[in-house]
N, C-alpha and C. Protein backbone atom coordinates (compact mmCIF):
# COMPACT_ATOMS: atom_id res chain seq x y z
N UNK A 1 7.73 4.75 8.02
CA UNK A 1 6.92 4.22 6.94
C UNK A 1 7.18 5.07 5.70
N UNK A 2 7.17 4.58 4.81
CA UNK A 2 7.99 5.02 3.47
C UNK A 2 6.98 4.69 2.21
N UNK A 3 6.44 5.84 1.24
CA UNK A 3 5.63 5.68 0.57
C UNK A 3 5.95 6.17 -0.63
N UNK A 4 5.67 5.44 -1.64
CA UNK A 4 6.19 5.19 -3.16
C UNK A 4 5.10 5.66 -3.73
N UNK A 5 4.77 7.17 -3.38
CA UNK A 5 3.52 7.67 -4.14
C UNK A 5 3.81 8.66 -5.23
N UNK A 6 5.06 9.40 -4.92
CA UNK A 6 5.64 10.54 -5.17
C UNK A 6 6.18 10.29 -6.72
N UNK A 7 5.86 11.56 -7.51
CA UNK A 7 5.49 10.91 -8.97
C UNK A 7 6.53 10.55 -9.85
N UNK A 8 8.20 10.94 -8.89
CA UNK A 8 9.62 10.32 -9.78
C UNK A 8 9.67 9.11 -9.31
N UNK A 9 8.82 8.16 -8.37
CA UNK A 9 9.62 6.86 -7.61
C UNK A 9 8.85 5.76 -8.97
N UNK A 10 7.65 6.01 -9.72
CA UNK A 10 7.35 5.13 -10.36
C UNK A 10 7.33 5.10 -11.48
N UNK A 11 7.69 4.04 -12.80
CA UNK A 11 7.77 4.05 -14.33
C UNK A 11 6.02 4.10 -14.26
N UNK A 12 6.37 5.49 -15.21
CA UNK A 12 4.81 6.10 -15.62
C UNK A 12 3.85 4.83 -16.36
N UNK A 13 4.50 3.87 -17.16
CA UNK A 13 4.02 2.52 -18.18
C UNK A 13 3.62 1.75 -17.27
N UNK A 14 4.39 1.10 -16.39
CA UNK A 14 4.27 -0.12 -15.77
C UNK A 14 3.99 0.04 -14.33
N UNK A 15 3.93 1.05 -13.90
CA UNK A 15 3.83 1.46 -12.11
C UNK A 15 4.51 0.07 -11.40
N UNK A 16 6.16 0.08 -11.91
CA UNK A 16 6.77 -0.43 -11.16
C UNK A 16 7.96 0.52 -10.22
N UNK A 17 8.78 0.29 -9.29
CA UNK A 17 9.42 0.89 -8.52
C UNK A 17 10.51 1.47 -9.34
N UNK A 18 11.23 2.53 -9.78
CA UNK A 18 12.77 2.59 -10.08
C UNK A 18 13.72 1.78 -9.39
N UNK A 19 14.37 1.22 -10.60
CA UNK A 19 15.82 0.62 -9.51
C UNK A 19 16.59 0.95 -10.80
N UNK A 20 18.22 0.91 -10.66
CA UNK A 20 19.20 0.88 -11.39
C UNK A 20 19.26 -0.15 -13.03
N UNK A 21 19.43 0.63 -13.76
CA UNK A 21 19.36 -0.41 -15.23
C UNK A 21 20.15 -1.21 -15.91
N UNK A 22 19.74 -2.03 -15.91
CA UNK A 22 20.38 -3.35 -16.09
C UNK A 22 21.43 -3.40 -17.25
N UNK A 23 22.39 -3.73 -16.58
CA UNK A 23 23.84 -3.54 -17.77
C UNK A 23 24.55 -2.39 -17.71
N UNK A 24 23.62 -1.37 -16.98
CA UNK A 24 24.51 0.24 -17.33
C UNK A 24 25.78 0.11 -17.01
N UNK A 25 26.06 -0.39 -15.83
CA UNK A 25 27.92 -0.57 -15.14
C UNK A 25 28.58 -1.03 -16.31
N UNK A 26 28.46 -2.30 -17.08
CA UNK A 26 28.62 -2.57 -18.29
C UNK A 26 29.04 -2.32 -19.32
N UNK A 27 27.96 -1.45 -19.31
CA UNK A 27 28.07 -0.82 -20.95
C UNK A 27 29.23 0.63 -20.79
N UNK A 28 29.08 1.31 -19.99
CA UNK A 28 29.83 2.30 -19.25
C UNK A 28 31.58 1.89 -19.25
N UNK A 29 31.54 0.70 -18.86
CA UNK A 29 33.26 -0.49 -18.85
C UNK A 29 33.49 -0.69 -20.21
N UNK A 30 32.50 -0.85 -21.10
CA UNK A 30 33.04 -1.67 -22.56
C UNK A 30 33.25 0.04 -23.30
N UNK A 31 32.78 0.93 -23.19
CA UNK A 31 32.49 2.41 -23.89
C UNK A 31 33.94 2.47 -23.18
N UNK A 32 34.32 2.99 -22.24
CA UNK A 32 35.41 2.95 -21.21
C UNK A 32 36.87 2.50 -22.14
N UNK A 33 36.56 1.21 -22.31
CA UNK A 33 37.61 0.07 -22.89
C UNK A 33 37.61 0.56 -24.74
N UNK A 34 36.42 0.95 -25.31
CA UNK A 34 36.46 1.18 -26.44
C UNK A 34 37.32 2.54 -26.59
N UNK A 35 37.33 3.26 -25.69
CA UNK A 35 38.00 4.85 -25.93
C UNK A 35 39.48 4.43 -25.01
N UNK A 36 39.73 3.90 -24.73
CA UNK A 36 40.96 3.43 -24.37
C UNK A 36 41.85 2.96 -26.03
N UNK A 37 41.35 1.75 -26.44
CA UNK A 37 42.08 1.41 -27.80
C UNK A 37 41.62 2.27 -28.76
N UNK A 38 40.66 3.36 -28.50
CA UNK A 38 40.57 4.11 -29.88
C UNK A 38 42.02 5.35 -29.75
N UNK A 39 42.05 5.81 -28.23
CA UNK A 39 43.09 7.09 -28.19
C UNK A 39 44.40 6.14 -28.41
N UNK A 40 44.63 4.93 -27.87
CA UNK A 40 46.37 4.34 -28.56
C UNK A 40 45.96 3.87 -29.83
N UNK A 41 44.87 3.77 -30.60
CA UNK A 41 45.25 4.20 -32.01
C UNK A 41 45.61 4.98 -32.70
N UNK A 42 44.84 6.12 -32.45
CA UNK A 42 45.11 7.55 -32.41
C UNK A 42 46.52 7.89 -32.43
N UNK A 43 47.26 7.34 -31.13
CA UNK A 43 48.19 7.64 -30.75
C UNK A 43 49.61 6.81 -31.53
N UNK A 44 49.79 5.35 -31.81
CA UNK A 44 50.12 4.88 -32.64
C UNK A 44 49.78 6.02 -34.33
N UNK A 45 48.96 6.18 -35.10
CA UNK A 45 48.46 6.71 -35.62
C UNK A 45 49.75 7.89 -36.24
N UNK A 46 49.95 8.39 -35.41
CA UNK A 46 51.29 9.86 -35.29
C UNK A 46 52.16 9.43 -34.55
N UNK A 47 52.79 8.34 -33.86
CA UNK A 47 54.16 8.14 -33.42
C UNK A 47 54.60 6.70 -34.56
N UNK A 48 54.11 6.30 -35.32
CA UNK A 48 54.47 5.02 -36.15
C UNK A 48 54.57 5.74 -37.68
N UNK A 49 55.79 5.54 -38.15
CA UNK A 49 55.87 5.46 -39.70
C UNK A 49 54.76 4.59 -40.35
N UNK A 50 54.60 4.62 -41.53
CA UNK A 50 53.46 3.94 -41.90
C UNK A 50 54.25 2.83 -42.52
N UNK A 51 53.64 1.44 -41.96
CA UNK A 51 54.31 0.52 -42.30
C UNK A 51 53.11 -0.69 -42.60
N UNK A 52 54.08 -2.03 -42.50
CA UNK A 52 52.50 -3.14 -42.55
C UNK A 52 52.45 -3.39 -41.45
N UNK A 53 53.51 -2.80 -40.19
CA UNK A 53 53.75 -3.93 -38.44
C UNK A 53 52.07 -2.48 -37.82
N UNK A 54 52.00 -1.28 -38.85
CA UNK A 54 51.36 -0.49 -37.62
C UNK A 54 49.75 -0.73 -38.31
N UNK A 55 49.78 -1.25 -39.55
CA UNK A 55 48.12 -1.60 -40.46
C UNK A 55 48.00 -3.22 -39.73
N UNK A 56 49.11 -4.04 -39.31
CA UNK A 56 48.63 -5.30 -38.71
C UNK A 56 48.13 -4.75 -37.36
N UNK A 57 48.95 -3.57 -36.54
CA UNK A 57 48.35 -3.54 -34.79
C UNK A 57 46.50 -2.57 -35.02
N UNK A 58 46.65 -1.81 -36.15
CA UNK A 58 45.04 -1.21 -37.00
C UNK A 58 43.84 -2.34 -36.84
N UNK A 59 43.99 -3.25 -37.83
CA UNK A 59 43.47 -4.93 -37.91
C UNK A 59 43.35 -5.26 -36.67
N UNK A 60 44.63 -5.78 -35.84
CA UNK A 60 44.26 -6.01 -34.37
C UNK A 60 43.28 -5.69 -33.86
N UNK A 61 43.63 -4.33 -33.63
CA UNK A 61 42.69 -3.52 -32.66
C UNK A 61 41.51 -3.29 -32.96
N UNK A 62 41.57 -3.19 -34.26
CA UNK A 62 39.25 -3.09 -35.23
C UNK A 62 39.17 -4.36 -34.77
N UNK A 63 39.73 -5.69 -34.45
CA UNK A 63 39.43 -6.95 -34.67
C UNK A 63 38.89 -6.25 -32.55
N UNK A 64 39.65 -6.27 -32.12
CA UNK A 64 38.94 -6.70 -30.74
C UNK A 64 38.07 -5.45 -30.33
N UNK A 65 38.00 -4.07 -31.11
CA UNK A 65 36.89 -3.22 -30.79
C UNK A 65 35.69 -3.98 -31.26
N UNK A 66 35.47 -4.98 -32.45
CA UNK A 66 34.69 -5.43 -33.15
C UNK A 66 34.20 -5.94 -32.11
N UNK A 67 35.07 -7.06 -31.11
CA UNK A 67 34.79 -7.63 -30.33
C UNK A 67 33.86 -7.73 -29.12
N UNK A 68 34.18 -6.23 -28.70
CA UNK A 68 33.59 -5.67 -27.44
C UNK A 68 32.13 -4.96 -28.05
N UNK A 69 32.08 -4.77 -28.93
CA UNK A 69 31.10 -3.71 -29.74
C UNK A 69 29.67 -5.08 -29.94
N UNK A 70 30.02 -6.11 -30.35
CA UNK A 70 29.24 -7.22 -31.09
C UNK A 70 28.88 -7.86 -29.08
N UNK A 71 29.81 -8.26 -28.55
CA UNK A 71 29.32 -8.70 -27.43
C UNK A 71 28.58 -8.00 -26.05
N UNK A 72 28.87 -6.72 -26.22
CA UNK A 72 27.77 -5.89 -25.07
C UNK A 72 26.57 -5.26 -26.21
N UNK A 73 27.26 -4.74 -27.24
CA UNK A 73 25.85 -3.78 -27.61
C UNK A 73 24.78 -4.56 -28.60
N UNK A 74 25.70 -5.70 -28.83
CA UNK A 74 24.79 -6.67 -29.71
C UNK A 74 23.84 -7.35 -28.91
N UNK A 75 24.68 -8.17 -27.83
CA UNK A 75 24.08 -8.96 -27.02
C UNK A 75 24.55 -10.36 -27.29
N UNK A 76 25.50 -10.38 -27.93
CA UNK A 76 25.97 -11.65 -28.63
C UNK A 76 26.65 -12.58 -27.52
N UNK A 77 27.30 -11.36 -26.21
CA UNK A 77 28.29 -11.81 -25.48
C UNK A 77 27.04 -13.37 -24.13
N UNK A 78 26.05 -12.60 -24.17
CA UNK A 78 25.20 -14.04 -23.40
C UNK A 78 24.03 -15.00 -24.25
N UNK A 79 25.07 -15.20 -25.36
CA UNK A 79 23.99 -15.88 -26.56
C UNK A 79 24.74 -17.69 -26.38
N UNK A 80 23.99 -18.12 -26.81
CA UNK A 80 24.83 -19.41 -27.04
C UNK A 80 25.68 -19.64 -28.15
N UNK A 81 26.78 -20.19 -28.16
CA UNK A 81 27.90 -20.97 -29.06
C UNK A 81 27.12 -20.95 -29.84
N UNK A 82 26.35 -21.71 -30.97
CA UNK A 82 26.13 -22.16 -31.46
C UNK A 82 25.19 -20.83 -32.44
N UNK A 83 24.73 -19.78 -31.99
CA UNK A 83 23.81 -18.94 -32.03
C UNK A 83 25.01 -17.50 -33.07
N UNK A 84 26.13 -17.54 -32.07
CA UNK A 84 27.26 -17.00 -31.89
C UNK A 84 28.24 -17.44 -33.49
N UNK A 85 28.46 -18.72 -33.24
CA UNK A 85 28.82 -19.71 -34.57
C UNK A 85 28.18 -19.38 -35.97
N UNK A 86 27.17 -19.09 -36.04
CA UNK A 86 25.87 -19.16 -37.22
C UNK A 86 25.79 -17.71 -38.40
N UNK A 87 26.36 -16.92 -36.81
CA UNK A 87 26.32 -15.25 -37.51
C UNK A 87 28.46 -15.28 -38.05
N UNK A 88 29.25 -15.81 -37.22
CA UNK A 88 30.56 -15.37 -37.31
C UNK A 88 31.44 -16.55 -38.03
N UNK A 89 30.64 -17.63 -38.65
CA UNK A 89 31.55 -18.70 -39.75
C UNK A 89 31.37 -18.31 -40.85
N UNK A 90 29.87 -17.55 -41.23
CA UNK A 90 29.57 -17.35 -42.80
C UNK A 90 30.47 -15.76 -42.73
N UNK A 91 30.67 -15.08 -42.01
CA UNK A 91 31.28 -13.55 -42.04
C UNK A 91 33.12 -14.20 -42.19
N UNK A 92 33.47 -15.05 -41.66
CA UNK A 92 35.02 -15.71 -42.10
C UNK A 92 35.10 -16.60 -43.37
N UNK A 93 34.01 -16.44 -44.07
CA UNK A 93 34.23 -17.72 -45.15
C UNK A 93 33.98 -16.76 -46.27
N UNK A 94 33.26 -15.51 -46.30
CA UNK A 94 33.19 -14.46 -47.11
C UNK A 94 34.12 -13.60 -47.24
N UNK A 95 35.01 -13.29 -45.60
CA UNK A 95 36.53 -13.03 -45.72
C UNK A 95 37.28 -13.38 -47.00
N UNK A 96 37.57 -14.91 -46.49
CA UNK A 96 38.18 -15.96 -46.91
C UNK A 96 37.94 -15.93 -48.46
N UNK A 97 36.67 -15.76 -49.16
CA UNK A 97 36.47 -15.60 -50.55
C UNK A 97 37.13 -14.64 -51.24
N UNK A 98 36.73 -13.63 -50.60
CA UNK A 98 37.50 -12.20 -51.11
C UNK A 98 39.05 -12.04 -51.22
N UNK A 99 39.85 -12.72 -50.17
CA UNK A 99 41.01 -12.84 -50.15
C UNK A 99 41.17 -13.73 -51.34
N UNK A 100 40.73 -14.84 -51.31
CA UNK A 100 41.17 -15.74 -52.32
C UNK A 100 40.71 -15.04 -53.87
N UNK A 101 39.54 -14.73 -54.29
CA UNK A 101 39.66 -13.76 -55.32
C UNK A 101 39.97 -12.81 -55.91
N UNK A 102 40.83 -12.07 -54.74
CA UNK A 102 41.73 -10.95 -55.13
C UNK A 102 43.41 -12.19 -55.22
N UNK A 103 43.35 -12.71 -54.20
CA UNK A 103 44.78 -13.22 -54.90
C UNK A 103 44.68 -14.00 -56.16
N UNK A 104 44.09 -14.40 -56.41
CA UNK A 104 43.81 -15.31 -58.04
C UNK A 104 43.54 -14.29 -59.00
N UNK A 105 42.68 -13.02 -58.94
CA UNK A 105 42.67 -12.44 -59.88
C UNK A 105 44.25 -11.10 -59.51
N UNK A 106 44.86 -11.86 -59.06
CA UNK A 106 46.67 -11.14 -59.18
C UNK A 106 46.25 -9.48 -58.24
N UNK A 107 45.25 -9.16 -58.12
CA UNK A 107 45.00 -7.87 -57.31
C UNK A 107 45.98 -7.11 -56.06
N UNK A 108 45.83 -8.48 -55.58
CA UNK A 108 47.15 -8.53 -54.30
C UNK A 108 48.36 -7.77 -54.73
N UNK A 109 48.75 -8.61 -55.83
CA UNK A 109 50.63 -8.50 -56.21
C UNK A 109 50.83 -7.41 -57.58
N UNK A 110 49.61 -6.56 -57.98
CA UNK A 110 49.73 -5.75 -59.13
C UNK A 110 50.52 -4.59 -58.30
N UNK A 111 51.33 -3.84 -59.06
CA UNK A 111 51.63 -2.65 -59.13
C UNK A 111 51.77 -1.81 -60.08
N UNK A 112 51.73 -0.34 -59.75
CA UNK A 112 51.54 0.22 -60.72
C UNK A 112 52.74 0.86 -61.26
C-alpha cells in the first residue's frame, strides 16, 4: 500500500499527484535541433568566404529556426490553419512592401 502523503509527491496549489510535464521531451528536441543549426552556422560562418550563396544558406536557416521557435514555444505548431494563416500572410505582405519600396525607391541597386 502506497501513500501520497509525503510532502514532494503533491503540487502544493492544486494537491494533485506529480507526473512528468507536458511537452518537456519536446521542447528539449526543438532546443536540441535549434543548437544543431545554430553551431553549422557558426560553422559555415568561418569556413565560407562571404558571399550572397552563404547570406542565402543565413536566410535559410533564420527562416527554419523561425520555424521551430514560432511552432513549439509559440504554440502555433497545434493551432489551426487558419489561426496560423492570420498571424503569417500580413508578416509576408509587409515583407513584400518593404522589398518593393526599397526597390522603387532604387535602394537595392545604389552604390556608393
Amino acid at each position: 500500500m502506497e501513500f501520497y502523503n509525503k510532502p514532494g509527491d503533491y503540487d502544493a496549489i492544486n494537491y494533485v499527484p506529480h507526473t512528468e510535464s507536458h511537452g518537456t521531451k519536446e521542447l528539449w528536441r526543438v532546443f536540441l535541433i535549434l543548437l544543431g543549426i545554430t553551431i553549422f552556422d557558426f560553422a559555415i560562418y568561418f569556413a565560407l568566404d562571404p558571399t550572397g550563396w552563404r547570406n542565402a544558406i543565413f536566410i535559410f536557416f533564420g527562416l527554419v529556426k523561425a520555424y521551430f521557435i514560432v511552432g513549439a514555444f509559440m504554440h502555433m505548431k497545434n493551432e489551426r490553419i487558419t489561426l496560423a494563416l492570420v498571424i503569417l500572410v500580413p508578416i509576408v505582405f509587409i515583407i513584400g512592401l518593404i522589398l518593393g519600396l526599397l526597390y522603387e525607391g532604387h535602394a537595392l541597386t545604389m552604390t556608393k
